[in-house]
C-alpha atoms as a PDB file:
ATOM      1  CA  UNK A   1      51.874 -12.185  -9.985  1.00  0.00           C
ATOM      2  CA  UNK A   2      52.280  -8.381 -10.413  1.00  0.00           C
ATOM      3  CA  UNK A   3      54.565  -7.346  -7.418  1.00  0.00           C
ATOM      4  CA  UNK A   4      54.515  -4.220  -8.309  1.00  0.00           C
ATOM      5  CA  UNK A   5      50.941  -3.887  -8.185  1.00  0.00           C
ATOM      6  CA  UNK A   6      50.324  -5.073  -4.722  1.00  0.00           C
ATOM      7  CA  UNK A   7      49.544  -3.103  -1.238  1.00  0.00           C
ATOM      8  CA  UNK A   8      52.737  -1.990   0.314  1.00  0.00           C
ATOM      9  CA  UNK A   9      53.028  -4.317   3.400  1.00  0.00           C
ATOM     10  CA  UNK A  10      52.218  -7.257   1.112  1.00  0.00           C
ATOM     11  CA  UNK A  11      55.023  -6.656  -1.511  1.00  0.00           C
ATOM     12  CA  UNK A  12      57.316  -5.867   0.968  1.00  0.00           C
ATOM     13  CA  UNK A  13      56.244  -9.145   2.764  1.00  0.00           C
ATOM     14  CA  UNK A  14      57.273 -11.375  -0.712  1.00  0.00           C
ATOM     15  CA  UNK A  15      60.416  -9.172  -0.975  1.00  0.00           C
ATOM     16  CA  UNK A  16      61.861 -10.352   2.654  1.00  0.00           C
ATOM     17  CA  UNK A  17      60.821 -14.190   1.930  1.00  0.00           C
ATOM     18  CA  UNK A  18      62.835 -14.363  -1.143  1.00  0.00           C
ATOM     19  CA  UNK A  19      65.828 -12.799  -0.093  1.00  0.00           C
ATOM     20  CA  UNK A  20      65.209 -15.185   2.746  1.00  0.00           C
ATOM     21  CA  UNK A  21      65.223 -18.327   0.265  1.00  0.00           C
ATOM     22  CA  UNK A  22      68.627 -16.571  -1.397  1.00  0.00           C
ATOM     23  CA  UNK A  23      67.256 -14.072  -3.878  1.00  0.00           C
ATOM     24  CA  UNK A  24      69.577 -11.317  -4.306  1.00  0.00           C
ATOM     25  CA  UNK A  25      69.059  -7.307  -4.489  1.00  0.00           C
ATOM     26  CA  UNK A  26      69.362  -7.361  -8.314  1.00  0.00           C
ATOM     27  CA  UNK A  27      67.938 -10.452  -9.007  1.00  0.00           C
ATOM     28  CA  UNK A  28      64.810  -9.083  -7.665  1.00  0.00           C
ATOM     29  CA  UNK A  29      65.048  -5.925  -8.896  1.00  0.00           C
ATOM     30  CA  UNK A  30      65.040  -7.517 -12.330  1.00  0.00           C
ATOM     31  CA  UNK A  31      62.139  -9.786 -11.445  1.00  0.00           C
ATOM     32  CA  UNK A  32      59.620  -7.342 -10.192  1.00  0.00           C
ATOM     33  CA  UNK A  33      60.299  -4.314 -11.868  1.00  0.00           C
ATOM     34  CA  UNK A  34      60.954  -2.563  -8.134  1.00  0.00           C
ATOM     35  CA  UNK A  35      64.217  -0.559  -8.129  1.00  0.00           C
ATOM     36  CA  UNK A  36      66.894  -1.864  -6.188  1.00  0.00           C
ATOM     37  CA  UNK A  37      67.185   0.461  -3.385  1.00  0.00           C
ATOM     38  CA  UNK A  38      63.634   0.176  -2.663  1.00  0.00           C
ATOM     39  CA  UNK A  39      64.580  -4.067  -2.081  1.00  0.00           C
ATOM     40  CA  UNK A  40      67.297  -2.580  -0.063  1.00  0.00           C
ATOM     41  CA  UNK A  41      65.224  -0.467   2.159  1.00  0.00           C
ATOM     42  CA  UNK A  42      62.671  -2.715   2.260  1.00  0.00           C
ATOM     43  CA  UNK A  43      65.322  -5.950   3.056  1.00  0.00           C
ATOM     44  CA  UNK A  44      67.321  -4.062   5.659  1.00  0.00           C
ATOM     45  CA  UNK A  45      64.678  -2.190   7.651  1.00  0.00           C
ATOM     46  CA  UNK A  46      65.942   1.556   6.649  1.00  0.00           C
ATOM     47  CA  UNK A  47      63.323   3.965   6.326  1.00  0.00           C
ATOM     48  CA  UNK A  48      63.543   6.419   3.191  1.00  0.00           C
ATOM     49  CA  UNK A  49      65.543   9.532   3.611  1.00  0.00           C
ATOM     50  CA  UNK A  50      64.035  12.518   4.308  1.00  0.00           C
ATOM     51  CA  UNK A  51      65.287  15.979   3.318  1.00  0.00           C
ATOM     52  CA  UNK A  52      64.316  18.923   4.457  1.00  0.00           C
ATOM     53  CA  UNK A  53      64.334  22.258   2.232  1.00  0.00           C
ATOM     54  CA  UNK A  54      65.638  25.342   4.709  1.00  0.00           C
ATOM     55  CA  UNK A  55      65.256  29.445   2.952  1.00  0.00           C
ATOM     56  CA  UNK A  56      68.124  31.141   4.191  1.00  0.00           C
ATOM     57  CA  UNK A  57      66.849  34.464   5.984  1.00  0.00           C
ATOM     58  CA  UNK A  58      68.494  37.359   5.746  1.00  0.00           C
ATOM     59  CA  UNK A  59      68.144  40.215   8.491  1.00  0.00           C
ATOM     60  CA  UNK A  60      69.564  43.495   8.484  1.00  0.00           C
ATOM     61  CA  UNK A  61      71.388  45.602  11.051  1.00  0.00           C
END
């Protein structure tokens, strides 16, 4: 089965069960091709971070 492949909520559905039955982080990584932070994320319920891009304004006197 192509992990990778799959729709989102499904993958990340397979991911949880095996770390469930004792698959580790790297293990997985390995396995499915998925980068280990995304098995992180996706293991330990932490959404992606977000940054935001801020233009410095400069106003004159």
């Amino acid at each position: 089965m192509d992990v990778q492949n799959l729709e989102k909520n499904q993958r990340n559905k397979i991911i949880k069960e095996l770390c469930d039955q004792g698959a580790g982080f790297s293990q997985l990584a390995r396995i499915t091709g998925i980068s280990y932070g995304i098995i992180q994320r996706v293991v330990t319920d932490q959404s992606p971070l977000i940054y935001y891009s801020y233009t410095a304004k400069h106003y004159s006197v």
